[in-house]
C-alpha atoms as a PDB file:
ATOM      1  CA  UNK A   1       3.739  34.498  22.700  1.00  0.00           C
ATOM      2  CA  UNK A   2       3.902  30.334  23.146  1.00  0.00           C
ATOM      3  CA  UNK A   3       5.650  28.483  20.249  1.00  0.00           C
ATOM      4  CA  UNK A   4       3.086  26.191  18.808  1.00  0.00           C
ATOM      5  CA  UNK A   5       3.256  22.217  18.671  1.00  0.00           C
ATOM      6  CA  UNK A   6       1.692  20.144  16.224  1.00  0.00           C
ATOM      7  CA  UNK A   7       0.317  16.491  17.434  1.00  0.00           C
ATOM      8  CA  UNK A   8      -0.658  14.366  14.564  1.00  0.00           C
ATOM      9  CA  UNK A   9      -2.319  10.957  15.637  1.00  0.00           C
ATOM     10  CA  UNK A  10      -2.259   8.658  12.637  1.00  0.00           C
ATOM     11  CA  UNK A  11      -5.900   6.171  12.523  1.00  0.00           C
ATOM     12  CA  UNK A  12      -6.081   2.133  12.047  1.00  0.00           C
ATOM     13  CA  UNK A  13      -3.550   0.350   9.232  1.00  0.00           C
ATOM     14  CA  UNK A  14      -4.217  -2.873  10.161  1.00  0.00           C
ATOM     15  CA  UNK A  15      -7.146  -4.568   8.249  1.00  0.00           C
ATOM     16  CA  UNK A  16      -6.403  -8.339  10.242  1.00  0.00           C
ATOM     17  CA  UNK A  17      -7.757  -9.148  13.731  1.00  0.00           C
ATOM     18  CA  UNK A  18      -6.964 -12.584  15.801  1.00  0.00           C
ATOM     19  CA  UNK A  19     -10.497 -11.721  17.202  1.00  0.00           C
ATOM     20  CA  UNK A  20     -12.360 -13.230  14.989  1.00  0.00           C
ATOM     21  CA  UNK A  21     -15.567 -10.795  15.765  1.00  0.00           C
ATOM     22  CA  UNK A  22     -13.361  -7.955  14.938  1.00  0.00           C
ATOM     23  CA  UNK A  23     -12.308  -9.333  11.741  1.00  0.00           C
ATOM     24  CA  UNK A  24     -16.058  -9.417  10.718  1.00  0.00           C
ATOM     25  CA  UNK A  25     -16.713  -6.157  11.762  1.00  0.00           C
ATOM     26  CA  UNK A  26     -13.501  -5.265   9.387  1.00  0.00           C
ATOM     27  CA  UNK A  27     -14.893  -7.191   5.914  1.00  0.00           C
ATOM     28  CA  UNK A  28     -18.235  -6.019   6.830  1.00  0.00           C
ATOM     29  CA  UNK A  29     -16.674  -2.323   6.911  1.00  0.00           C
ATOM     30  CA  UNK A  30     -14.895  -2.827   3.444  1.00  0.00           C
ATOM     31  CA  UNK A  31     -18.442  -4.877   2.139  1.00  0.00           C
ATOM     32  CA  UNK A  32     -20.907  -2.234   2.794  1.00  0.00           C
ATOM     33  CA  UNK A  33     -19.444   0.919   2.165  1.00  0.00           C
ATOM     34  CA  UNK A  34     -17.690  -0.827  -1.651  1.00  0.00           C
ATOM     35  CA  UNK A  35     -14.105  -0.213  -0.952  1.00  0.00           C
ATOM     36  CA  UNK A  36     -12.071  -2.341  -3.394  1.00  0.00           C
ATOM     37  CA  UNK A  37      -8.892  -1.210  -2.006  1.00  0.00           C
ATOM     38  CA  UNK A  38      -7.372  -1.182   1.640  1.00  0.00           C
ATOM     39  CA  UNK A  39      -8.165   1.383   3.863  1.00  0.00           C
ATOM     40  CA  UNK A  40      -5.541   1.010   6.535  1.00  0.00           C
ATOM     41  CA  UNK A  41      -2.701   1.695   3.700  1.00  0.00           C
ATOM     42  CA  UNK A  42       0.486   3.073   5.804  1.00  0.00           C
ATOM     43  CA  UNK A  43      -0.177   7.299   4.900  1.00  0.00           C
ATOM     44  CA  UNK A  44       2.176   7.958   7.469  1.00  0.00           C
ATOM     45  CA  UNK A  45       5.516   7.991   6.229  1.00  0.00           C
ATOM     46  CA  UNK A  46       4.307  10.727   3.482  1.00  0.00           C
ATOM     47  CA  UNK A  47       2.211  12.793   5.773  1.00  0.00           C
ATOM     48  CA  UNK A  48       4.766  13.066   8.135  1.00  0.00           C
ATOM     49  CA  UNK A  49       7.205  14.449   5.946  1.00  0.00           C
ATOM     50  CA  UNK A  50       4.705  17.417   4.516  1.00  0.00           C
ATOM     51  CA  UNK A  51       3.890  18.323   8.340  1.00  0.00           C
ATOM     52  CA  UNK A  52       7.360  18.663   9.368  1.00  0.00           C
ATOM     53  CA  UNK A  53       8.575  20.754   6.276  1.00  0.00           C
ATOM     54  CA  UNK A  54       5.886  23.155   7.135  1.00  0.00           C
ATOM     55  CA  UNK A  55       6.024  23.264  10.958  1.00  0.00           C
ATOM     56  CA  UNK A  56       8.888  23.643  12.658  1.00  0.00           C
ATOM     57  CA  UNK A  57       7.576  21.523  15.878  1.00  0.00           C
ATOM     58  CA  UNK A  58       5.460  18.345  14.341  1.00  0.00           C
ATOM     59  CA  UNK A  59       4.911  15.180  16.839  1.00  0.00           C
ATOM     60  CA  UNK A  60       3.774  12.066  15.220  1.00  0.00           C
ATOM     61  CA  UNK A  61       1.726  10.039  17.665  1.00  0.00           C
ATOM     62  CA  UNK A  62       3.666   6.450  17.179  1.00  0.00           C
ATOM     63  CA  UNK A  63       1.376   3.794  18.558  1.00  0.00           C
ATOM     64  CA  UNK A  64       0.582  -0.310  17.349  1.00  0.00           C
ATOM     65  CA  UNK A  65      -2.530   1.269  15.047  1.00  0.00           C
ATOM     66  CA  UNK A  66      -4.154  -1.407  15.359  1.00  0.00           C
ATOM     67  CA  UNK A  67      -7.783  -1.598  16.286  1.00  0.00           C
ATOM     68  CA  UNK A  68      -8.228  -3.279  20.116  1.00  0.00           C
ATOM     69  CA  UNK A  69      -9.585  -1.151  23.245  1.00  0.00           C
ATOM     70  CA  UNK A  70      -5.953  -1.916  24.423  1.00  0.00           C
ATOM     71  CA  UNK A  71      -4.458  -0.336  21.540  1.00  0.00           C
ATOM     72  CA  UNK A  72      -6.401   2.721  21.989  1.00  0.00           C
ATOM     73  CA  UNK A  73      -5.953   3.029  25.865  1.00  0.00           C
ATOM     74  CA  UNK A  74      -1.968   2.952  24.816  1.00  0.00           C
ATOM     75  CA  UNK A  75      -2.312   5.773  22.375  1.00  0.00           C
ATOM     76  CA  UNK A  76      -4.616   8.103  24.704  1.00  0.00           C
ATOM     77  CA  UNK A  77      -2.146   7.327  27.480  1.00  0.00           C
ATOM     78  CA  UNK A  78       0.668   8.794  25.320  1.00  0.00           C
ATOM     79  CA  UNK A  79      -1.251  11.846  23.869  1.00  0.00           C
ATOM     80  CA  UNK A  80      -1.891  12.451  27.882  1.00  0.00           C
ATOM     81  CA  UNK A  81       1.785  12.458  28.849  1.00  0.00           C
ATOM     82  CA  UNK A  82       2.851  14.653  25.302  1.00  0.00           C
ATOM     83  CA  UNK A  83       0.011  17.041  26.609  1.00  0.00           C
ATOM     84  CA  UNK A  84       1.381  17.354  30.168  1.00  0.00           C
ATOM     85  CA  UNK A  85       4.920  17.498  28.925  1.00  0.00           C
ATOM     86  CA  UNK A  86       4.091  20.701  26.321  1.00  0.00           C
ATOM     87  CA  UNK A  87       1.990  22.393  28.352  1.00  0.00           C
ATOM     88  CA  UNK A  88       3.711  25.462  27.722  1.00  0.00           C
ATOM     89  CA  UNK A  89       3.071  25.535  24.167  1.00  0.00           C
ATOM     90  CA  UNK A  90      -0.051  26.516  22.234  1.00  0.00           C
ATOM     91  CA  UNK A  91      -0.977  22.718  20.956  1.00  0.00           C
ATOM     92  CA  UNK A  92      -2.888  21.813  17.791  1.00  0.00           C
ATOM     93  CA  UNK A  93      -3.838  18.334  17.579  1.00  0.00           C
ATOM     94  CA  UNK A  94      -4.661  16.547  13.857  1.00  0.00           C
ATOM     95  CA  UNK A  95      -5.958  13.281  14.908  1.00  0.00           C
ATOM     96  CA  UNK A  96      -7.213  10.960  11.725  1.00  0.00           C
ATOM     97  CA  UNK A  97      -9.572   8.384  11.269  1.00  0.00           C
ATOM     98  CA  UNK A  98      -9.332   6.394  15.115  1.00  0.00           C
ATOM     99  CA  UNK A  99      -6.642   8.976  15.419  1.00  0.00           C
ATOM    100  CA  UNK A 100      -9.560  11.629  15.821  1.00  0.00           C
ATOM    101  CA  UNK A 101     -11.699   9.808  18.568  1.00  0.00           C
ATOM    102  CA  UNK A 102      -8.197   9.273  20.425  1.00  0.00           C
ATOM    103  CA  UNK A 103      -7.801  13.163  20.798  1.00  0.00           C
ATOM    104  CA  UNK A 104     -11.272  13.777  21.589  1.00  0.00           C
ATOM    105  CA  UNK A 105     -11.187  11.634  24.544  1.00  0.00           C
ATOM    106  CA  UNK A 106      -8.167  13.488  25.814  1.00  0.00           C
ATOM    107  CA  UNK A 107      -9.649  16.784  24.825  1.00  0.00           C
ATOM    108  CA  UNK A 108     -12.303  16.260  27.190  1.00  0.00           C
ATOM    109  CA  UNK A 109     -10.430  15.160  29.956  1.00  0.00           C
ATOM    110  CA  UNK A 110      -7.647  18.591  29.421  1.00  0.00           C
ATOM    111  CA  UNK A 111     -10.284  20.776  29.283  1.00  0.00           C
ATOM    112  CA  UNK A 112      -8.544  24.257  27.370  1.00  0.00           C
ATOM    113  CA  UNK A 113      -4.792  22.465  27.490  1.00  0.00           C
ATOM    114  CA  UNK A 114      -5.146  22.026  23.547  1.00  0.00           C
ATOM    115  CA  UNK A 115      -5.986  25.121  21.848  1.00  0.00           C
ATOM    116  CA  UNK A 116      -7.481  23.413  18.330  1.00  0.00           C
ATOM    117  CA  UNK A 117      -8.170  19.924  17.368  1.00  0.00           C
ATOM    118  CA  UNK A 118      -8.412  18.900  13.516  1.00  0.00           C
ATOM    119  CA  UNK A 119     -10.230  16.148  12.326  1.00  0.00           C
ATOM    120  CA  UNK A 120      -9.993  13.620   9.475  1.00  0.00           C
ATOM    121  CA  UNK A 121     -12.204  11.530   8.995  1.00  0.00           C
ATOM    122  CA  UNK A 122     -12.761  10.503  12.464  1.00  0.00           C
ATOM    123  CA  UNK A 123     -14.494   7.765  14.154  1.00  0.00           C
ATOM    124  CA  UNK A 124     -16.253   9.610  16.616  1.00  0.00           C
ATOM    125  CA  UNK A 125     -18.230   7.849  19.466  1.00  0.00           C
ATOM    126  CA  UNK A 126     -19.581  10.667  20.996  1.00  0.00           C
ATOM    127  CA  UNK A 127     -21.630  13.463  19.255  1.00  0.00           C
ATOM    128  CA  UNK A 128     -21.371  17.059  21.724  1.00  0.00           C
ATOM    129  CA  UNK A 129     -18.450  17.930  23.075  1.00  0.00           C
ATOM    130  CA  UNK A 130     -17.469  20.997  25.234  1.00  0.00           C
ATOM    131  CA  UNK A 131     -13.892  21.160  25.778  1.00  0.00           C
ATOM    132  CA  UNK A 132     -13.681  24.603  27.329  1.00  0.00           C
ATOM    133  CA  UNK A 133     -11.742  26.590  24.646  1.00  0.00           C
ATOM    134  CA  UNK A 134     -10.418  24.062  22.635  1.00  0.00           C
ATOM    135  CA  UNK A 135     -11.622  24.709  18.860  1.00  0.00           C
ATOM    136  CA  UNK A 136     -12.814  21.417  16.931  1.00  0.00           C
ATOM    137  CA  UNK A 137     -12.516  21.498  13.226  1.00  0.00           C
ATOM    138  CA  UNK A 138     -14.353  18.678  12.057  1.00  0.00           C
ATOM    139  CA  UNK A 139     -13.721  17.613   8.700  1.00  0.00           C
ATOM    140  CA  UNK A 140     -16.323  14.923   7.073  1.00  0.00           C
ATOM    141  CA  UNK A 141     -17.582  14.199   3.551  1.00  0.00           C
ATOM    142  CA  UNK A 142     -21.102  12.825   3.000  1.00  0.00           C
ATOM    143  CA  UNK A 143     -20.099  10.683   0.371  1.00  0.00           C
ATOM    144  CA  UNK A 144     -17.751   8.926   3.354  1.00  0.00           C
ATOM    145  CA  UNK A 145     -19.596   6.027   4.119  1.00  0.00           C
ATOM    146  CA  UNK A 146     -16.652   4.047   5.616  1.00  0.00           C
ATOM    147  CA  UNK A 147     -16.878   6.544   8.266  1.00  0.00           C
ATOM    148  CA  UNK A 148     -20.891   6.664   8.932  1.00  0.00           C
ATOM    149  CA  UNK A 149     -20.667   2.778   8.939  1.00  0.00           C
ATOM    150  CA  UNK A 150     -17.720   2.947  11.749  1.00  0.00           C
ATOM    151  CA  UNK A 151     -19.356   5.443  13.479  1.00  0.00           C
ATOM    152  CA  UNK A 152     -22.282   3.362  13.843  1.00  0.00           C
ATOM    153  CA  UNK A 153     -20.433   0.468  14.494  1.00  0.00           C
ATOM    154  CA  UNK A 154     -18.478   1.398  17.153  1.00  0.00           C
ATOM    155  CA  UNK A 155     -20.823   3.521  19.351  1.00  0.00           C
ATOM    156  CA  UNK A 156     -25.060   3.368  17.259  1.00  0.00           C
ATOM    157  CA  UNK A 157     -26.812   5.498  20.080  1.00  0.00           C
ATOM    158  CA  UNK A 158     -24.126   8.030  20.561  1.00  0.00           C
ATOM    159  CA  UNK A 159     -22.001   8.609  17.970  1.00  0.00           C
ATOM    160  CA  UNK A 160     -22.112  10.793  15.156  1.00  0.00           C
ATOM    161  CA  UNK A 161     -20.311  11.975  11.915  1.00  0.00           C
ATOM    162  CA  UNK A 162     -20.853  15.705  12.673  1.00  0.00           C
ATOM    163  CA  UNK A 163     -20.469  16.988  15.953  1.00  0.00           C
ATOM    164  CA  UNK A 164     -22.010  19.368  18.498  1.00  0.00           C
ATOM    165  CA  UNK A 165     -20.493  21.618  21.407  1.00  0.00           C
ATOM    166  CA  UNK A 166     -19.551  25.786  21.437  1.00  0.00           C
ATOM    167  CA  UNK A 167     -16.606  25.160  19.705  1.00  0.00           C
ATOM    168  CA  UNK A 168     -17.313  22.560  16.772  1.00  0.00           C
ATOM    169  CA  UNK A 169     -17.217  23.470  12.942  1.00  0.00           C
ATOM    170  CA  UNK A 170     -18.254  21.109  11.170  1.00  0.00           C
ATOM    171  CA  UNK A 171     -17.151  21.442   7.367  1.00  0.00           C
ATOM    172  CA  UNK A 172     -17.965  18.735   4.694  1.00  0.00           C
ATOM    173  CA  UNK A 173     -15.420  18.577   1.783  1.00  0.00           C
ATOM    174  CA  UNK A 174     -18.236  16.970  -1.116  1.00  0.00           C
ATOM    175  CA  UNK A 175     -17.502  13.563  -2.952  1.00  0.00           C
ATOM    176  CA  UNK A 176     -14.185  12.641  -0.585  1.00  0.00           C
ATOM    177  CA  UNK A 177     -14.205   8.806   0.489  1.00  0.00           C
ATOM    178  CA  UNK A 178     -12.488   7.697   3.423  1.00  0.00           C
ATOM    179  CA  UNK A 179      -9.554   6.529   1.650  1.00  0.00           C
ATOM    180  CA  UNK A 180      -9.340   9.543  -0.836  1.00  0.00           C
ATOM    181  CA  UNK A 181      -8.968  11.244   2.757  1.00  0.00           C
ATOM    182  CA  UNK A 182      -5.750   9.907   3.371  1.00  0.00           C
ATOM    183  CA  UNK A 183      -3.937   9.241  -0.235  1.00  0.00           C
ATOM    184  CA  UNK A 184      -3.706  13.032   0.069  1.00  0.00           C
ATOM    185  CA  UNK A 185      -6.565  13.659  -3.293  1.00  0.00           C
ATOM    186  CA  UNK A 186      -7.109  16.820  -4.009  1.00  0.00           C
ATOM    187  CA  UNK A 187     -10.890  18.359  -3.609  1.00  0.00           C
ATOM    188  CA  UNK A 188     -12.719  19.063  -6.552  1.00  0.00           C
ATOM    189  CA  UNK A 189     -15.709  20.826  -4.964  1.00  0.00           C
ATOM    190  CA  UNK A 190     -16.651  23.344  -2.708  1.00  0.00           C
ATOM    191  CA  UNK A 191     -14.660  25.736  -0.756  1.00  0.00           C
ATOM    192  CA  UNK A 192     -11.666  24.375  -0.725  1.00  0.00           C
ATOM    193  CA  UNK A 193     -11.573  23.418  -4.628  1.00  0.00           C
ATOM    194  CA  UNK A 194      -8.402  22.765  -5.931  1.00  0.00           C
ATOM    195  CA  UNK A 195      -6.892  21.916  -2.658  1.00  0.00           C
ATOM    196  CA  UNK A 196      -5.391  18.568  -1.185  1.00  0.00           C
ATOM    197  CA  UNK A 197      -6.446  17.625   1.755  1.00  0.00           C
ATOM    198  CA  UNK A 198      -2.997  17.854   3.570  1.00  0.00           C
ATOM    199  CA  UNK A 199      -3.049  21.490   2.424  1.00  0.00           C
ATOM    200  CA  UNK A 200      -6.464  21.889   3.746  1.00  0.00           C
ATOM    201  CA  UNK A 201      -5.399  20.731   6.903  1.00  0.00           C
ATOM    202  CA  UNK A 202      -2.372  22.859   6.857  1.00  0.00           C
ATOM    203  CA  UNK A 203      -4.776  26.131   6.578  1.00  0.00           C
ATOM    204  CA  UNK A 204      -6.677  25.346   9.954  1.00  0.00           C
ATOM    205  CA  UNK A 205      -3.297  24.536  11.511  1.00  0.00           C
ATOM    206  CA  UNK A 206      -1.949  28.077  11.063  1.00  0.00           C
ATOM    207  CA  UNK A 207      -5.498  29.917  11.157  1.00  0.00           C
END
């Protein structure tokens, strides 16, 4: 039986661009969907720290975070290389926000070298995915409009909050905004009442 290793790929923190086009894009983000609070707060240090007490082998994904194609390229070159390295293992990828495009672009280029990929709120450009036997959990809310209007943004013929492909599960978790997403809140609705997020998360890690 292969140990398992956990990849978690943390999403944007940064909220400033140089480029000044990308700074629009950013306050148009925060404008339309009525956040009054940042977004791109720095979850990590906390989310780290629950991961690791409750898997022995967690691998936080440390790249800039910011929000550039170069940036990206960066962090997909490193999720490559901590693929090829653990290749032994049974790997579970958690990829949030950004985070969650970053591992699907890898997924599809490892076909069946991750066994399950989690995601958080993620921006993702593309809308059907077959990655061989790679299971996609997809976790979205409908009441996430930070994450429609990025979705849009970033990729408005292609992309798409839910997802397609043999493997995709798509589960909505009702009346969680983006940032509720990563300040850990715990769900009041559904399924998975009574549950935070993280704990959520932790479920399709293990099952």
């Amino acid at each position: 039986m292969k140990k398992k290793i956990v990849i978690i790929i943390p999403g944007a923190k940064f909220i400033k661009s140089k480029n000044k086009f990308m700074q629009f894009i950013i306050l148009s983000f925060y404008s339309l969907t009525n956040v009054m609070h940042p977004i791109y707060i720095n979850y990590a240090g906390g989310w780290k720290e629950f991961f690791a007490r409750k898997n022995s082998h967690v691998i936080w994904l440390h790249w800039s975070r910011g929000i550039s194609l170069f940036s990206k390229w960066i962090a997909i070159r490193k999720l490559k290389r901590l693929i090829k390295h653990y290749k032994n293992y049974d790997i579970v990828v958690v990829g949030m926000s950004l985070g969650g495009e970053i591992a699907l672009e890898v997924a599809e280029k490892f076909p069946n070298k991750i066994k399950k990929i989690i995601l958080v709120g993620s921006a993702n450009e593309k809308s059907v995915f077959n990655t061989g036997n790679t299971k996609i959990i997809n976790l979205y809310s409908k009441k996430d409009k930070f994450q429609e209007f990025a979705v849009k943004a970033l990729s408005p013929i292609f992309g798409s909050v839910q997802l397609r492909g043999p493997n995709v599960k798509n589960i909505n978790l009702p009346g969680i905004t983006h940032d509720k997403f990563f300040a850990n809140t715990k769900i009041k609705y559904g399924k998975y009442k009574g549950k935070n997020i993280s704990e959520t998360i932790e479920n399709f890690i293990k099952n």
